[in-house]
PDB file of N, CA and C in Angstrom:
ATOM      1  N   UNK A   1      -6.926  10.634  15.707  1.00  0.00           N
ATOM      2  CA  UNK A   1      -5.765   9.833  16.058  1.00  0.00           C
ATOM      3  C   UNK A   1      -5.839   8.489  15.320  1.00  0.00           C
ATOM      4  N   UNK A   2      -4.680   8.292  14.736  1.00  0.00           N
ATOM      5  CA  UNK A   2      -4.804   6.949  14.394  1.00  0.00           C
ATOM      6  C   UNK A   2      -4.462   5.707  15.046  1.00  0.00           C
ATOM      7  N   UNK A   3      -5.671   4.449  15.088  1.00  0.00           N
ATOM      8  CA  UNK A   3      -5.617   3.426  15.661  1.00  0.00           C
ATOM      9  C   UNK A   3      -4.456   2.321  14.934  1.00  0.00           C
ATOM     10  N   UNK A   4      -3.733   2.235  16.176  1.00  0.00           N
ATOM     11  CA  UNK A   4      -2.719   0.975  15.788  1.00  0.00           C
ATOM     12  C   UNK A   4      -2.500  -0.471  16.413  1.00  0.00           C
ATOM     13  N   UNK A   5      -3.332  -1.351  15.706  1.00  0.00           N
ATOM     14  CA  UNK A   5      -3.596  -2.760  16.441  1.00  0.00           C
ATOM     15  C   UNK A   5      -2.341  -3.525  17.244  1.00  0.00           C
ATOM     16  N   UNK A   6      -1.519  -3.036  16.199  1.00  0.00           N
ATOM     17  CA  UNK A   6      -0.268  -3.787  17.389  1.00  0.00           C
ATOM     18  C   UNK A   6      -0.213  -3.206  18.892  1.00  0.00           C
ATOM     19  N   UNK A   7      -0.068  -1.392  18.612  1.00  0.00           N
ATOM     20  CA  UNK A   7       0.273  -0.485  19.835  1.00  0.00           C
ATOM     21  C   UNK A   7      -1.251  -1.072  21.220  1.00  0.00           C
ATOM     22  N   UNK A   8      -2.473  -1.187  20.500  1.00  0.00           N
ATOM     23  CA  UNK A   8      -3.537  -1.131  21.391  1.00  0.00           C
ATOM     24  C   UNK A   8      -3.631  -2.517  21.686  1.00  0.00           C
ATOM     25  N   UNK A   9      -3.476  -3.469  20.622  1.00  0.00           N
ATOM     26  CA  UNK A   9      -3.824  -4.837  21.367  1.00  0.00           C
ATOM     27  C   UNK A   9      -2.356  -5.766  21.531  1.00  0.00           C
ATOM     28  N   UNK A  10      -1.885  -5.558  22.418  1.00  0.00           N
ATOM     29  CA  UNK A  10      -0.467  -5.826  22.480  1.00  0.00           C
ATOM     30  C   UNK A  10      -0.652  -7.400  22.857  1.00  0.00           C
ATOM     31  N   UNK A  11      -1.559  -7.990  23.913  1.00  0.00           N
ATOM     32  CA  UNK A  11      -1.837  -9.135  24.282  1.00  0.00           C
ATOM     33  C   UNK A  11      -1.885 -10.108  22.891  1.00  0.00           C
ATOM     34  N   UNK A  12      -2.050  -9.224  21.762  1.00  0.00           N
ATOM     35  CA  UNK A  12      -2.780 -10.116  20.749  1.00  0.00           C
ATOM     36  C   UNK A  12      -0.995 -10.056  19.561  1.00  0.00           C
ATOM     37  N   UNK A  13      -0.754  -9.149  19.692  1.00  0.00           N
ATOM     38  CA  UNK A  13       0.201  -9.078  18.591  1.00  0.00           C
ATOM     39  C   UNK A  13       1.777  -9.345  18.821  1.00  0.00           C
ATOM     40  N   UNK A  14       1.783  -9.039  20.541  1.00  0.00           N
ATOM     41  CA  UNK A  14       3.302  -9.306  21.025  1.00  0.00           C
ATOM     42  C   UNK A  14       3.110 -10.243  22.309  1.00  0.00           C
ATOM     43  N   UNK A  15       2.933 -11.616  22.089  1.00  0.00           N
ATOM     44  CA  UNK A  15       2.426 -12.437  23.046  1.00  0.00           C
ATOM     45  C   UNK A  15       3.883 -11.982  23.880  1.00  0.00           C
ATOM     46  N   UNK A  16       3.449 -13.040  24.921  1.00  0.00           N
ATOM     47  CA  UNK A  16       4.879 -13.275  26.167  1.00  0.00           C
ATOM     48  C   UNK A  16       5.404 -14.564  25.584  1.00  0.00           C
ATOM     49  N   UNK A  17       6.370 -14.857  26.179  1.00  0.00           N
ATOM     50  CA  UNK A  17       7.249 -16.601  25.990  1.00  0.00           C
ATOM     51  C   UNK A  17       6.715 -17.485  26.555  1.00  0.00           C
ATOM     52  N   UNK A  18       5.583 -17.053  27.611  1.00  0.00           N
ATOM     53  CA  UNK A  18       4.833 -18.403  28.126  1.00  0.00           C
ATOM     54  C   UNK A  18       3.690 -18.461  27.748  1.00  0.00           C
ATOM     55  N   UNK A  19       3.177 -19.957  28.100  1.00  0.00           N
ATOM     56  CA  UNK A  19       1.774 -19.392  26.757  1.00  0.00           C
ATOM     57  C   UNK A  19       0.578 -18.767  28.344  1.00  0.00           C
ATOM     58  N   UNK A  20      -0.327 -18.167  28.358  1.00  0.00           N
ATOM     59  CA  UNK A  20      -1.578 -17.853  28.842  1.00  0.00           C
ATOM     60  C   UNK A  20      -2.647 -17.982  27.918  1.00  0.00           C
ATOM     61  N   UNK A  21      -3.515 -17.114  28.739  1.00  0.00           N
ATOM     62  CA  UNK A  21      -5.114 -17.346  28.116  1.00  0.00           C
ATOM     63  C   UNK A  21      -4.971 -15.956  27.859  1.00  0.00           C
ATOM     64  N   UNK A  22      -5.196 -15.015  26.663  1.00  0.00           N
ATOM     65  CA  UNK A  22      -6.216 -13.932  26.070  1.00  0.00           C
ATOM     66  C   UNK A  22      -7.378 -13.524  25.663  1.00  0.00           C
ATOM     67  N   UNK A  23      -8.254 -12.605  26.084  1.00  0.00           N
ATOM     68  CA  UNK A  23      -9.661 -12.781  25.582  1.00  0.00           C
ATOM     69  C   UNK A  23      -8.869 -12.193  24.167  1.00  0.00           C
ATOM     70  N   UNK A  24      -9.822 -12.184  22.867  1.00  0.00           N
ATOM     71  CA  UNK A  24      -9.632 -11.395  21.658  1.00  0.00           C
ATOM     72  C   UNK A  24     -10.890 -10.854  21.302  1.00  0.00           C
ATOM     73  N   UNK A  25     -11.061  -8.985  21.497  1.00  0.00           N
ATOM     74  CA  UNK A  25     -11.748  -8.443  21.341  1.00  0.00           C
ATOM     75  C   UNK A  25     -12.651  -8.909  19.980  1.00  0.00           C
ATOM     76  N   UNK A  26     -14.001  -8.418  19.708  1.00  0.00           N
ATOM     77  CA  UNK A  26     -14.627  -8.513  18.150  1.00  0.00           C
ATOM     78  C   UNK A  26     -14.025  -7.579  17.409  1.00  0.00           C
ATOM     79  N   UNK A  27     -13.456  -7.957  16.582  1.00  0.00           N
ATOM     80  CA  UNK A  27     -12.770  -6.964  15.171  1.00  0.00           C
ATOM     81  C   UNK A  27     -13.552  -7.444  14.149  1.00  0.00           C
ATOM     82  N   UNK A  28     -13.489  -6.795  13.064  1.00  0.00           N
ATOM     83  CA  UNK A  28     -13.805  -7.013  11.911  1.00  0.00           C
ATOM     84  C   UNK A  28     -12.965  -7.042  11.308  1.00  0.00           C
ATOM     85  N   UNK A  29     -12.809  -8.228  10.018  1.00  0.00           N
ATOM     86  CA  UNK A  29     -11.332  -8.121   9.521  1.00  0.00           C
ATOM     87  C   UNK A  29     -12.118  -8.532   7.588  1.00  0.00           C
ATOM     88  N   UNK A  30     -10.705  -8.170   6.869  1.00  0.00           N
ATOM     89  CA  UNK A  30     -11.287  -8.536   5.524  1.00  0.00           C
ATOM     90  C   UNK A  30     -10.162  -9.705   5.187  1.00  0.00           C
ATOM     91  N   UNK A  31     -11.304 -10.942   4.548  1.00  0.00           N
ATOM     92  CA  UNK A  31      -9.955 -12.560   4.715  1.00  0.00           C
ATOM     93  C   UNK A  31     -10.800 -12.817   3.044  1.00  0.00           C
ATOM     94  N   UNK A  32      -9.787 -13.869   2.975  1.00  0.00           N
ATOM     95  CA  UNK A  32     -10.009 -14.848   1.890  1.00  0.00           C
ATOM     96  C   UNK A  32     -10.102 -16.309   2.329  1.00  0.00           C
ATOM     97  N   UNK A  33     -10.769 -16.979   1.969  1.00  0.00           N
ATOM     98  CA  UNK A  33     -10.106 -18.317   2.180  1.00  0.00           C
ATOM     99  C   UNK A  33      -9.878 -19.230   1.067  1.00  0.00           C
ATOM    100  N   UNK A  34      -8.748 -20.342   1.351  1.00  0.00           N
ATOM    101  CA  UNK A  34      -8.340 -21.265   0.371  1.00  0.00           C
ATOM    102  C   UNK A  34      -7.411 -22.489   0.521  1.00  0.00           C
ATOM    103  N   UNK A  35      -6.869 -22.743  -0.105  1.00  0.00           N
ATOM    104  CA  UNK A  35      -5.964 -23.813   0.675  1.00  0.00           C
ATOM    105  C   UNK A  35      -4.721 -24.105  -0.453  1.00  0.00           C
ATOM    106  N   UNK A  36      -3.848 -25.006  -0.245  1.00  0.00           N
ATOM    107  CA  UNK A  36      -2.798 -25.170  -1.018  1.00  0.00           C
ATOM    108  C   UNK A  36      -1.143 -24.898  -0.188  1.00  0.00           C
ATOM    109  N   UNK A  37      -0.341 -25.113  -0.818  1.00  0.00           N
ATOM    110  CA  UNK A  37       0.848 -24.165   0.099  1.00  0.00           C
ATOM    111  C   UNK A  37       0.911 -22.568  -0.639  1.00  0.00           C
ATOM    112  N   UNK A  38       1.279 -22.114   0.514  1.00  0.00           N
ATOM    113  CA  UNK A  38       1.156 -20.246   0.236  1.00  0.00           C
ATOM    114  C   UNK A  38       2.627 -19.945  -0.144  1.00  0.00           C
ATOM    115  N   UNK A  39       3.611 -20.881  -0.494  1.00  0.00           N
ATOM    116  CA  UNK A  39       4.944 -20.842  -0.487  1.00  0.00           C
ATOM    117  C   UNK A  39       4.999 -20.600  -2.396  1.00  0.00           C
ATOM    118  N   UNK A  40       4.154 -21.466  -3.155  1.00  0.00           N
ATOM    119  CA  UNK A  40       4.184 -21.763  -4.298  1.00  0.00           C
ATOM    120  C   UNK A  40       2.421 -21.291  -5.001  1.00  0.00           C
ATOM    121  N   UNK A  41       1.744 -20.915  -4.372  1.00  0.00           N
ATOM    122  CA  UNK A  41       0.706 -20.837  -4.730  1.00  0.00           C
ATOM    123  C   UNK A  41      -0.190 -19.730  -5.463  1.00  0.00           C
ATOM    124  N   UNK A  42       0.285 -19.153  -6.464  1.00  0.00           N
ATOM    125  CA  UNK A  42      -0.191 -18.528  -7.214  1.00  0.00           C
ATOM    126  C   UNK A  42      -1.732 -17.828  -6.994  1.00  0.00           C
ATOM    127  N   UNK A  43      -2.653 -18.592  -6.180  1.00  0.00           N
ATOM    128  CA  UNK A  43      -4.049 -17.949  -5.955  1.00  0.00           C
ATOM    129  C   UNK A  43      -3.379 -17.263  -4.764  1.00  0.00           C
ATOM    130  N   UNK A  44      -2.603 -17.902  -3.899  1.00  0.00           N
ATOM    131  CA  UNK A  44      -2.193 -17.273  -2.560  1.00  0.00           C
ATOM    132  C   UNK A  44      -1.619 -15.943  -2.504  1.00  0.00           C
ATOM    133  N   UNK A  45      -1.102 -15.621  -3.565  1.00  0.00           N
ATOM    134  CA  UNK A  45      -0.028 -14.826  -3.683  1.00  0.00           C
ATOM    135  C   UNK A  45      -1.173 -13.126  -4.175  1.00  0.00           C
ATOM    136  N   UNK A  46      -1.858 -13.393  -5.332  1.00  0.00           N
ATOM    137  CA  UNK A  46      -3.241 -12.741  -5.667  1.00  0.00           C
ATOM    138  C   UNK A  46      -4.117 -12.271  -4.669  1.00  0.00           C
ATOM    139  N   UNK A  47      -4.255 -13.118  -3.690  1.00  0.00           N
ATOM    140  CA  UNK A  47      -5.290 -12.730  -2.113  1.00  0.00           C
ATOM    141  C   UNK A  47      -4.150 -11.934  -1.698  1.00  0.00           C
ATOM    142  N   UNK A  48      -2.878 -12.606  -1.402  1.00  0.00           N
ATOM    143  CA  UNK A  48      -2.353 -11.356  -0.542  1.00  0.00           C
ATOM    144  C   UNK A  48      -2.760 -10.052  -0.881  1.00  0.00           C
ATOM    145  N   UNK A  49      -2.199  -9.833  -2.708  1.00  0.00           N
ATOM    146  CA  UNK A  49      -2.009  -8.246  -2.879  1.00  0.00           C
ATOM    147  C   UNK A  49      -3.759  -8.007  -2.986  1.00  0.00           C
ATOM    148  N   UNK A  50      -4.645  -8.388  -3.068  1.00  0.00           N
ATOM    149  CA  UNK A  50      -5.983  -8.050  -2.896  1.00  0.00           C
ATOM    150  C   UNK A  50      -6.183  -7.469  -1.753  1.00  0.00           C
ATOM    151  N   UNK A  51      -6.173  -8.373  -0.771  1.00  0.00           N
ATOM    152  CA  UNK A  51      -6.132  -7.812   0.496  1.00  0.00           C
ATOM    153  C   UNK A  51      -5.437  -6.277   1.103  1.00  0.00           C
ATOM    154  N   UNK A  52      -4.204  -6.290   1.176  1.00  0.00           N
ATOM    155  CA  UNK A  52      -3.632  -5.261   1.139  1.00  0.00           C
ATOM    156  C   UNK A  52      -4.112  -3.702   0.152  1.00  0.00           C
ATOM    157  N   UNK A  53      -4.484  -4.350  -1.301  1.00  0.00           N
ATOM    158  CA  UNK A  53      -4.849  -3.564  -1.868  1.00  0.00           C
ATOM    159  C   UNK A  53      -6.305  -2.707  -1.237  1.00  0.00           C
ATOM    160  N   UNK A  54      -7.141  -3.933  -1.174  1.00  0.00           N
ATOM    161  CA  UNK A  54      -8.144  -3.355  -0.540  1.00  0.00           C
ATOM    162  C   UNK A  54      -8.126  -2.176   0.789  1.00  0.00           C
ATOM    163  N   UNK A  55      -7.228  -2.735   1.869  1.00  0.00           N
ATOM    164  CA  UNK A  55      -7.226  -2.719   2.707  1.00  0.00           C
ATOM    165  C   UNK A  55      -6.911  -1.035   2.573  1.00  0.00           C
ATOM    166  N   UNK A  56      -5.596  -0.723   1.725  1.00  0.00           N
ATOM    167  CA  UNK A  56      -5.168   0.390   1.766  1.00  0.00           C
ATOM    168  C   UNK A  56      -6.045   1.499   1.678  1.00  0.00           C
ATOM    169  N   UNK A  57      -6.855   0.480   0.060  1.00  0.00           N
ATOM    170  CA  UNK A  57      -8.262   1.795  -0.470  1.00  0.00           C
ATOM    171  C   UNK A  57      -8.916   2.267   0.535  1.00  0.00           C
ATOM    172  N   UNK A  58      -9.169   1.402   1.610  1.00  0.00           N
ATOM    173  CA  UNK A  58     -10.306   1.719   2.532  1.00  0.00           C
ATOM    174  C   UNK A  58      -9.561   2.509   3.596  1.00  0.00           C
ATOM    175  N   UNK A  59      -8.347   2.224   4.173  1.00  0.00           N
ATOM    176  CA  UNK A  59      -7.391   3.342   4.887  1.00  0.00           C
ATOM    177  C   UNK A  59      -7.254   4.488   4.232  1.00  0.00           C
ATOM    178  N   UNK A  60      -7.553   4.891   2.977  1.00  0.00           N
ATOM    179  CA  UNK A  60      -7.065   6.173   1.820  1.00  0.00           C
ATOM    180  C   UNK A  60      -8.299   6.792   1.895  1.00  0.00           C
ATOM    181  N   UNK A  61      -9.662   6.584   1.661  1.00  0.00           N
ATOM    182  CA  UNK A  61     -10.684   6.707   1.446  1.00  0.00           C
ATOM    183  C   UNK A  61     -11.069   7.729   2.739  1.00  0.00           C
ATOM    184  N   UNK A  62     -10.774   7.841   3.417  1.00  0.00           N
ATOM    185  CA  UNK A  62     -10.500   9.727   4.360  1.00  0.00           C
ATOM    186  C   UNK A  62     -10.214  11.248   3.416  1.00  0.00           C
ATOM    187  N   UNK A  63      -9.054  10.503   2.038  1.00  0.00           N
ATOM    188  CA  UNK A  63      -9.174  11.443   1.480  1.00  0.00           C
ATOM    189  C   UNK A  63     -10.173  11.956   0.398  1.00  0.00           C
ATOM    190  N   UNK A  64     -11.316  11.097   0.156  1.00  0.00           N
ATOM    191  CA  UNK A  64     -12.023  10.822  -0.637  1.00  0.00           C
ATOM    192  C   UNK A  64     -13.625  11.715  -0.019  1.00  0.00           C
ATOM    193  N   UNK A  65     -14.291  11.812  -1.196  1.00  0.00           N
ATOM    194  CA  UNK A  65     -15.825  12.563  -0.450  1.00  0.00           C
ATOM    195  C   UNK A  65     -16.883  11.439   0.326  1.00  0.00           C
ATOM    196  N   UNK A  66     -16.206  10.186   0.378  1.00  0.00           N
ATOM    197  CA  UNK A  66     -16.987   8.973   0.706  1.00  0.00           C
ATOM    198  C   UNK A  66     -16.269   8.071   2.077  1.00  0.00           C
ATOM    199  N   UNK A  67     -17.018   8.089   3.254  1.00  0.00           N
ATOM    200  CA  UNK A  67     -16.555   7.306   4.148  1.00  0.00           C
ATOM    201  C   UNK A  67     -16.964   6.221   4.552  1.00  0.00           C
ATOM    202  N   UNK A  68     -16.569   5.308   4.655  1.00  0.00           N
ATOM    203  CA  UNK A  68     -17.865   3.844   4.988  1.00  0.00           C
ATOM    204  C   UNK A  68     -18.245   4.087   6.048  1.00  0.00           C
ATOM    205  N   UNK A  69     -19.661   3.671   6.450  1.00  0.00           N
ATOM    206  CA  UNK A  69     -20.025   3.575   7.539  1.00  0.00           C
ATOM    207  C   UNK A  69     -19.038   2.843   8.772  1.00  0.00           C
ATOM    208  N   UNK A  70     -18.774   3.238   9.896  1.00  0.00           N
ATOM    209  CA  UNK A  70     -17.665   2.868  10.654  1.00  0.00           C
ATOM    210  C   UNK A  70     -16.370   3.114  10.811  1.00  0.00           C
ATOM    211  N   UNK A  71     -16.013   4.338   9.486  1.00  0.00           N
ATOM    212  CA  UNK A  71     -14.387   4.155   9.097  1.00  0.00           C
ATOM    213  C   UNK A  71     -13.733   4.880  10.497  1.00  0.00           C
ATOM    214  N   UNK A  72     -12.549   4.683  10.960  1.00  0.00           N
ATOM    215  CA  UNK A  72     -11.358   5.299  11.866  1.00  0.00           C
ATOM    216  C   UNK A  72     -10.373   4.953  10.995  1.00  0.00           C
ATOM    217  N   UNK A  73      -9.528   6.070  11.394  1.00  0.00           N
ATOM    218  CA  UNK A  73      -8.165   6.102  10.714  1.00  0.00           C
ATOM    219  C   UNK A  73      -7.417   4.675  11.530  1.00  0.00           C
ATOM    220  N   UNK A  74      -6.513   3.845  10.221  1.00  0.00           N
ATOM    221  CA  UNK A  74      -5.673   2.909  11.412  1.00  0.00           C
ATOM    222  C   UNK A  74      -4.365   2.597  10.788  1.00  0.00           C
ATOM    223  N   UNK A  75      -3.636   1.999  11.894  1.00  0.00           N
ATOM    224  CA  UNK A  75      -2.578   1.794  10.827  1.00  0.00           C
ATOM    225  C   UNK A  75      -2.642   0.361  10.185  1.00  0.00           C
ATOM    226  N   UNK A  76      -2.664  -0.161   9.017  1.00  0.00           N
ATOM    227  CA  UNK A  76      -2.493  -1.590   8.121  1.00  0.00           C
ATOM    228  C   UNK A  76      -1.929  -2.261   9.101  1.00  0.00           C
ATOM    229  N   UNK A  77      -2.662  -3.040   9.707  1.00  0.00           N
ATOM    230  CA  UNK A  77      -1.978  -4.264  10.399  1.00  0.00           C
ATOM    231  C   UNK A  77      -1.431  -5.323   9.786  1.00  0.00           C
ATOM    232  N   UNK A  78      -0.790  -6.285  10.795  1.00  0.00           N
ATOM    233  CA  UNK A  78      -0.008  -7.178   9.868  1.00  0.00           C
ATOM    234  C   UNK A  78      -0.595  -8.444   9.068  1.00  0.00           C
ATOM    235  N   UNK A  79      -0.324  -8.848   8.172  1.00  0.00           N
ATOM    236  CA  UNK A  79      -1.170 -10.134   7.495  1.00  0.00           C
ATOM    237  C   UNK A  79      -1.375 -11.156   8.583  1.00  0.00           C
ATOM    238  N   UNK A  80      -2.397 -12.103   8.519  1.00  0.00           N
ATOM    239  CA  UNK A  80      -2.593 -12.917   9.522  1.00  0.00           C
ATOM    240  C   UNK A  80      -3.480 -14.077   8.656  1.00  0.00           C
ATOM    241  N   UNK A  81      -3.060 -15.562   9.391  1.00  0.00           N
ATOM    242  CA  UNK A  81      -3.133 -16.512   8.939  1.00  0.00           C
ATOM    243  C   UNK A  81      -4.091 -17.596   9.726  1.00  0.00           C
ATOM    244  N   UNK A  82      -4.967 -18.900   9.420  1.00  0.00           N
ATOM    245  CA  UNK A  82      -5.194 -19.742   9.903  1.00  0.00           C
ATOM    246  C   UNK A  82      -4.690 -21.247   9.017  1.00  0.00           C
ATOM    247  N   UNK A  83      -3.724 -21.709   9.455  1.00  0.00           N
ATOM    248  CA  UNK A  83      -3.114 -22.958   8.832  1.00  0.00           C
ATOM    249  C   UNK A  83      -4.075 -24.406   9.129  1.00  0.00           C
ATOM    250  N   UNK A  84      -3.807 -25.036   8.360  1.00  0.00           N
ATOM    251  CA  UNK A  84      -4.640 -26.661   9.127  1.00  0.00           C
ATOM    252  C   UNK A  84      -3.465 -27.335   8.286  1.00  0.00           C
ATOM    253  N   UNK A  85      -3.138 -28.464   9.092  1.00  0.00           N
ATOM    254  CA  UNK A  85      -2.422 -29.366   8.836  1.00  0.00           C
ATOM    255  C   UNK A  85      -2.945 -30.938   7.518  1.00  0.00           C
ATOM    256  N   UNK A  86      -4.311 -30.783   8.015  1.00  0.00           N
ATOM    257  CA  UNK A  86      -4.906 -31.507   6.971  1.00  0.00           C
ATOM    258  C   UNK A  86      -5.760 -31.100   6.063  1.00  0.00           C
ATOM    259  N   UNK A  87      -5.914 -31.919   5.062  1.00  0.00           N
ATOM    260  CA  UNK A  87      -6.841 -30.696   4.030  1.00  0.00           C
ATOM    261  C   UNK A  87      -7.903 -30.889   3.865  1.00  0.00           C
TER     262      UNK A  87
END
């Protein structure tokens, strides 16, 4: 069966309108970091499709003779961000 982060962690992906407290399970995730605006930013834009790219290989890689240690089928969750206001 394939795992879908939105469908399973709903607390995390479809908050409510008021704010509460959520625990957030340990995931493992694959990030970049950097800084700049992501509006105009040319390195920004490169991490995205990296990411994704990656991300896919390693979702595809079921069809392959090689599984990473840990793999489950999932569905590509959505991009996700940490902003800071100062630099």
């Amino acid at each position: 069966m394939v795992f879908d982060f939105k469908r399973e962690c709903k607390d995390i992906y479809r908050p409510k309108t008021t704010p509460s407290i959520i625990d957030v399970p340990t995931m493992r995730f694959i990030m970049v970091d950097g800084k700049g605006d992501p509006n105009t930013s040319e390195e920004y834009q490169a991490a995205v499709e990296l990411l994704y790219g990656l991300s896919y290989t390693i979702k595809m890689s079921k069809k392959g003779p090689y599984l990473p240690d840990g793999y489950f089928d999932y569905v590509v969750p959505p991009l996700e961000g940490l902003w800071s206001l100062t630099g």
